[in-house]
C-alpha atoms as a PDB file:
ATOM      1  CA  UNK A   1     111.043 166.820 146.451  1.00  0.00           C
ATOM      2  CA  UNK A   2     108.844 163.651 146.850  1.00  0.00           C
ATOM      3  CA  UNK A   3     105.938 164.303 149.891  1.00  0.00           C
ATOM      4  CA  UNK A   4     104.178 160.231 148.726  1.00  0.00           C
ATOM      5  CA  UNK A   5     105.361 158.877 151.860  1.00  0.00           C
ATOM      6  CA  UNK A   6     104.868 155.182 149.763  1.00  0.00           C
ATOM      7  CA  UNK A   7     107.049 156.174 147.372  1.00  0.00           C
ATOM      8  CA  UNK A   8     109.902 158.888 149.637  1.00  0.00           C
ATOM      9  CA  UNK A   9     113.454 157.883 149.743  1.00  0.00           C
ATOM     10  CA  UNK A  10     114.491 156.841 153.192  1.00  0.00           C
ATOM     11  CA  UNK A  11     116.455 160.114 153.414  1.00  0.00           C
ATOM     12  CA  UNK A  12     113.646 162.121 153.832  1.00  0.00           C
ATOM     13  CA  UNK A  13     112.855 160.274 156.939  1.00  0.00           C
ATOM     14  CA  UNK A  14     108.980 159.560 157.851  1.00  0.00           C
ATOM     15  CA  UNK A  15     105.617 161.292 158.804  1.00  0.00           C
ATOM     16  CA  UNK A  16     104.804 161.177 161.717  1.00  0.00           C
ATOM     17  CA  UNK A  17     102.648 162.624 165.320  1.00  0.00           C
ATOM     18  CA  UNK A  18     106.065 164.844 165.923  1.00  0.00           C
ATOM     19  CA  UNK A  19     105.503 165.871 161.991  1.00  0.00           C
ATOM     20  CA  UNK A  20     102.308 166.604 162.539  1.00  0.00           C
ATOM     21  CA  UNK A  21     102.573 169.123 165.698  1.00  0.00           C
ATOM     22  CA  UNK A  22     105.649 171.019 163.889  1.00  0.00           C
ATOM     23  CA  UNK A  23     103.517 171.630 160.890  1.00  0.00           C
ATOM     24  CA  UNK A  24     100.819 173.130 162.890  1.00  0.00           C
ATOM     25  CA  UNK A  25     103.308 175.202 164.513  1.00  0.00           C
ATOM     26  CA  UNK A  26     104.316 176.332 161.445  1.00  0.00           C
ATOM     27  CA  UNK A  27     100.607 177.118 160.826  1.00  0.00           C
ATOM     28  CA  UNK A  28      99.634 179.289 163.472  1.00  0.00           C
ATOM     29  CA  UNK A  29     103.399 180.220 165.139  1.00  0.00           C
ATOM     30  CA  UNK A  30     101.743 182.498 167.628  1.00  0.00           C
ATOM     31  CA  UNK A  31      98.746 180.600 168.151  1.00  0.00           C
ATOM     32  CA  UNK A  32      99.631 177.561 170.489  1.00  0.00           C
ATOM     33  CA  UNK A  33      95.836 177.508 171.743  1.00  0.00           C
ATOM     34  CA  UNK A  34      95.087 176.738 168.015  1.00  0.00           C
ATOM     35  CA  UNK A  35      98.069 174.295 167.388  1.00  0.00           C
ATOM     36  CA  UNK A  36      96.790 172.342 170.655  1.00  0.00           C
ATOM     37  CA  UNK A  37      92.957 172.285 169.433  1.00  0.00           C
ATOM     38  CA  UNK A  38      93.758 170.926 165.842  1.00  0.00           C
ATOM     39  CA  UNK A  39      95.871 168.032 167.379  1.00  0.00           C
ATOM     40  CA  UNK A  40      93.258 166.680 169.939  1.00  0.00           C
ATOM     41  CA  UNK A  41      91.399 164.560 167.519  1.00  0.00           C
ATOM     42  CA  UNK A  42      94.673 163.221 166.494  1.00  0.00           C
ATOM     43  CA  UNK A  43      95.631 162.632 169.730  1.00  0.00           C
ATOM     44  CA  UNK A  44      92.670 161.045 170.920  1.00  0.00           C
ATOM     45  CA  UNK A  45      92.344 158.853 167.505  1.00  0.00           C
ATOM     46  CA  UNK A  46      96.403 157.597 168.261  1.00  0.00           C
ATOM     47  CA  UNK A  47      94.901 156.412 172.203  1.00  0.00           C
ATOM     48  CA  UNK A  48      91.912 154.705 171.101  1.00  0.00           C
ATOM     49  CA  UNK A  49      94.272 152.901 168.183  1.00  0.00           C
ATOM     50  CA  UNK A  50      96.848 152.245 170.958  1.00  0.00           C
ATOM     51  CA  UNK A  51      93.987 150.835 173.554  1.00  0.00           C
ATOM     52  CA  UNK A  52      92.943 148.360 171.139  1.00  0.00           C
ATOM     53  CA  UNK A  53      96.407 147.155 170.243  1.00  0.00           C
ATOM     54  CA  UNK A  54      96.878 146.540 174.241  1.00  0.00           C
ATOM     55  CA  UNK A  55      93.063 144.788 173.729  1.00  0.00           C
ATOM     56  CA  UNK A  56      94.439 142.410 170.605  1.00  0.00           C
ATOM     57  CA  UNK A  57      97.589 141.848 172.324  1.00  0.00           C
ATOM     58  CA  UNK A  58      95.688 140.837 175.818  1.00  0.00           C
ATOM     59  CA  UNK A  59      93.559 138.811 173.569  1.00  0.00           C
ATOM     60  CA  UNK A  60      96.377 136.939 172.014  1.00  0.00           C
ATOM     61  CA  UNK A  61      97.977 135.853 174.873  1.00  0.00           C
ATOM     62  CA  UNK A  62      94.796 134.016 175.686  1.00  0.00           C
ATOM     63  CA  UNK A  63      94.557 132.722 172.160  1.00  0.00           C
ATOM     64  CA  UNK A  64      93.694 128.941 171.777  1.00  0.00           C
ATOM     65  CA  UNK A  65      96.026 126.933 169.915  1.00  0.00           C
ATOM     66  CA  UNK A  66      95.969 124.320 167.694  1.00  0.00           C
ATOM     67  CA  UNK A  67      96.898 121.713 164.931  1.00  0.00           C
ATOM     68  CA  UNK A  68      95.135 121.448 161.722  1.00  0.00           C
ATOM     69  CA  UNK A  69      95.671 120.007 158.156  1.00  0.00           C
ATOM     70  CA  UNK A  70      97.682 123.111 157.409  1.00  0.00           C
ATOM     71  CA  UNK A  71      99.930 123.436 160.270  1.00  0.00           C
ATOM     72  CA  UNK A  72      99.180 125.778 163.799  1.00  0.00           C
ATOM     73  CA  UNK A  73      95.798 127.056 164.030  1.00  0.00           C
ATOM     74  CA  UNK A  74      95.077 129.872 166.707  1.00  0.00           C
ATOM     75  CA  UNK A  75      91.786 131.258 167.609  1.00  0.00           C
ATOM     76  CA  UNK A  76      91.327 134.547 169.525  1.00  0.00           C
ATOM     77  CA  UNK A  77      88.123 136.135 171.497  1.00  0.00           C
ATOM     78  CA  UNK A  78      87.948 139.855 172.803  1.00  0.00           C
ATOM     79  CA  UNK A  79      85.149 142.545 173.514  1.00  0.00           C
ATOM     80  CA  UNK A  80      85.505 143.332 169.983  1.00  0.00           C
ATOM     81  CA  UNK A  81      84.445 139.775 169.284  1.00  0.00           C
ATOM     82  CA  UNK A  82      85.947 136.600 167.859  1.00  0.00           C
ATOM     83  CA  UNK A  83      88.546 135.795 165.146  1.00  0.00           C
END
């Protein structure tokens, strides 16, 4: 059995949160206290990553647009600064 989710056949479906929480279960079966203190950093890591996708895409939709030599140029400013 592969577990190199870049190389697994699609059968073995993929990793993820849900993945994450039933291994921990498996961990510590009678422990949910434990289960639920080993997933808060992953929990709060997978908000802040999904607040700054709703930053970018808030960004984006105020993007500037424009034509250059190459074909549509955009440019983009947030909190995080400017691209």
């Amino acid at each position: 059995m592969r577990i190199d989710n870049s190389t697994a056949r699609g059968e073995q479906g993929f990793f993820n949160i849900t993945s994450l929480i039933n291994g921990y279960n498996m961990l510590y079966p009678a422990r949910p206290h434990d289960v639920a203190e080993a997933m808060m950093p992953n929990l709060d890591a997978w908000y802040e990553h999904e607040a700054r996708q709703l930053r970018l895409d808030e960004a984006f939709a105020r993007r500037l647009e424009f034509e250059t030599p190459w074909g549509l140029g955009i440019a983009m400013e947030s909190e995080m600064g400017g691209q």
